[in-house]
Protein backbone atom coordinates (compact mmCIF):
# COMPACT_ATOMS: atom_id res chain seq x y z
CA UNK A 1 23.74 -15.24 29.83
CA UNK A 2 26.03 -17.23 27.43
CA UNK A 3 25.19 -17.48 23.87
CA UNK A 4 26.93 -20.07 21.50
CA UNK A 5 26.39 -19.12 17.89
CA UNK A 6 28.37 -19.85 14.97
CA UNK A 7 29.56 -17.63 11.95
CA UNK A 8 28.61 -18.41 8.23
CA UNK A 9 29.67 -17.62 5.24
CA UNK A 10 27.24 -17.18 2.83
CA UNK A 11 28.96 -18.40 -0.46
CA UNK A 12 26.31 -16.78 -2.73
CA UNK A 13 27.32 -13.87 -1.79
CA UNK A 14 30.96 -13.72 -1.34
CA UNK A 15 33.39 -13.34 -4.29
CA UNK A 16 36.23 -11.19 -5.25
CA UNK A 17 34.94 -8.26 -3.35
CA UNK A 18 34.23 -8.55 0.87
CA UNK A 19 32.88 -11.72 1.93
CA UNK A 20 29.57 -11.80 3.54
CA UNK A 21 29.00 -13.36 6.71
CA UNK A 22 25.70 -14.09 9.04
CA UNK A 23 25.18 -15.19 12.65
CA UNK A 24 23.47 -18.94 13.43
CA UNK A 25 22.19 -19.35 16.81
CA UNK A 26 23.60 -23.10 18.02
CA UNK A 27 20.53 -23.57 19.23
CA UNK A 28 18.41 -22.75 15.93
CA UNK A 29 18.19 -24.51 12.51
CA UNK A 30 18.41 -21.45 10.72
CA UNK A 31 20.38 -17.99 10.08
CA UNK A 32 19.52 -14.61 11.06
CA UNK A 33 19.55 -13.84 7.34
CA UNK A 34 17.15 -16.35 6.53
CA UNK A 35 15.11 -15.70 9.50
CA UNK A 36 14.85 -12.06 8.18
CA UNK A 37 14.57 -13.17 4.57
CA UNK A 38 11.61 -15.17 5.84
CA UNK A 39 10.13 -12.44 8.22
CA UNK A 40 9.92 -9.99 5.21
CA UNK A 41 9.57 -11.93 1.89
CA UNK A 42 6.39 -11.60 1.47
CA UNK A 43 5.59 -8.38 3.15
CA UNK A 44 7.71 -6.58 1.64
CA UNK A 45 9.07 -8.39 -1.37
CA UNK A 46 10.72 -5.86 -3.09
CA UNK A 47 12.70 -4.60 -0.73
CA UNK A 48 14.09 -8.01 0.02
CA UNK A 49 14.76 -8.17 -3.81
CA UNK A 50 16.74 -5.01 -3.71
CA UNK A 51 18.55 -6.20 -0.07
CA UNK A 52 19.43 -9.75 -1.68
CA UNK A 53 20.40 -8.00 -5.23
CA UNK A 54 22.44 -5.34 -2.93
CA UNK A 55 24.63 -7.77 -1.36
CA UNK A 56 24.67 -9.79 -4.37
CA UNK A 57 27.03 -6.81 -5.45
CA UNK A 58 28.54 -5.90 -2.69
CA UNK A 59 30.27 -9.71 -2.89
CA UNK A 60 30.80 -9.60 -5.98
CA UNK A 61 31.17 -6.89 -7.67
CA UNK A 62 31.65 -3.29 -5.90
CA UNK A 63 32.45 -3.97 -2.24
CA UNK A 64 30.52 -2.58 0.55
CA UNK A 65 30.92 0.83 -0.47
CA UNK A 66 29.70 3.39 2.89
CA UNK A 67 27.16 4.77 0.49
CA UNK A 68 25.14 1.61 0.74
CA UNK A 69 25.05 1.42 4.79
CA UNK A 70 23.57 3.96 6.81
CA UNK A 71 26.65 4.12 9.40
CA UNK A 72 26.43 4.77 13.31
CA UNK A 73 23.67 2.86 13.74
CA UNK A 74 24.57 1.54 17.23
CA UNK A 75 25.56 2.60 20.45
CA UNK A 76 28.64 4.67 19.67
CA UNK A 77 32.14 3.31 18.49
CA UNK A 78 30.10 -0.09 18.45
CA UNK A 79 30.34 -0.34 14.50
CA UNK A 80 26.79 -1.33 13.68
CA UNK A 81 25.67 -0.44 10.44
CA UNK A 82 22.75 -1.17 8.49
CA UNK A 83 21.79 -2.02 4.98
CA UNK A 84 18.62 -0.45 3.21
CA UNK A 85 16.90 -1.53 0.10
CA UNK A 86 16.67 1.77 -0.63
CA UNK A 87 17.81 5.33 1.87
CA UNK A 88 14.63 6.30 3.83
CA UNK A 89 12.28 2.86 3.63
CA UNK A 90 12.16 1.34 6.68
CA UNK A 91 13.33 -2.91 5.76
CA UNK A 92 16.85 -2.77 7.00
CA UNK A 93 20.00 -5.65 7.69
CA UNK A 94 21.95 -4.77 10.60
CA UNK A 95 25.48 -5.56 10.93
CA UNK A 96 29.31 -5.10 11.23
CA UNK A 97 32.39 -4.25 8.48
CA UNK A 98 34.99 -6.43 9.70
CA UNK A 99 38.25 -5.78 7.98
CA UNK A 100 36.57 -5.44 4.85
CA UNK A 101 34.35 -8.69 5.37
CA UNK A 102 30.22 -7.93 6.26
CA UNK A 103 29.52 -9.74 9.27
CA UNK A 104 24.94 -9.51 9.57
CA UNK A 105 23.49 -9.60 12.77
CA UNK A 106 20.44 -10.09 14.22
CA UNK A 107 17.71 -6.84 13.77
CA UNK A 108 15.93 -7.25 17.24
């Protein structure tokens, strides 16, 4: 199975530090970050405060420092790490550090 997807950068996001990047299905009208931001916003709305206000500076101010991402999240050597509001809840944002740059995935 082929699928077509295009990268995105998300602008609000990206600054001096890494930019951040998300995945958008050809075939869909959104992004897997807004999917997710949609999923979760009201179910857990604080967490997706502390997510948003994570990457917020991650783009702009700090970087994506490891202590942020809970690494090896994957298969192993696959690179998939994910972003918690907070270490031990459960509301996570999976992805990949490209050469310094976030790249999110999708979280099924």
């Amino acid at each position: 199975m082929v699928v077509e997807f295009e990268i995105v950068k998300l602008t609000n996001f990206s600054g001096n530090a890494p930019s951040v990047y998300v995945v958008k299905l050809l075939n869909d009208n959104l992004t897997v970050f807004e999917k997710f931001i949609l999923e979760n916003k009201y179910e857990f709305k604080s967490e997706m405060e502390d997510i948003v206000n994570r990457l917020y500076i991650i783009g702009k101010r700090t970087g994506a420092r490891e202590d942020y991402f809970k690494l090896n999240e994957g298969n192993p050597g696959d690179g998939v790490v994910a972003l918690f509001d907070r270490p031990g809840n459960k509301l996570r944002l999976e992805g990949k550090d490209l050469a310094g740059n976030l790249l999110f995935t999708d979280n099924d």
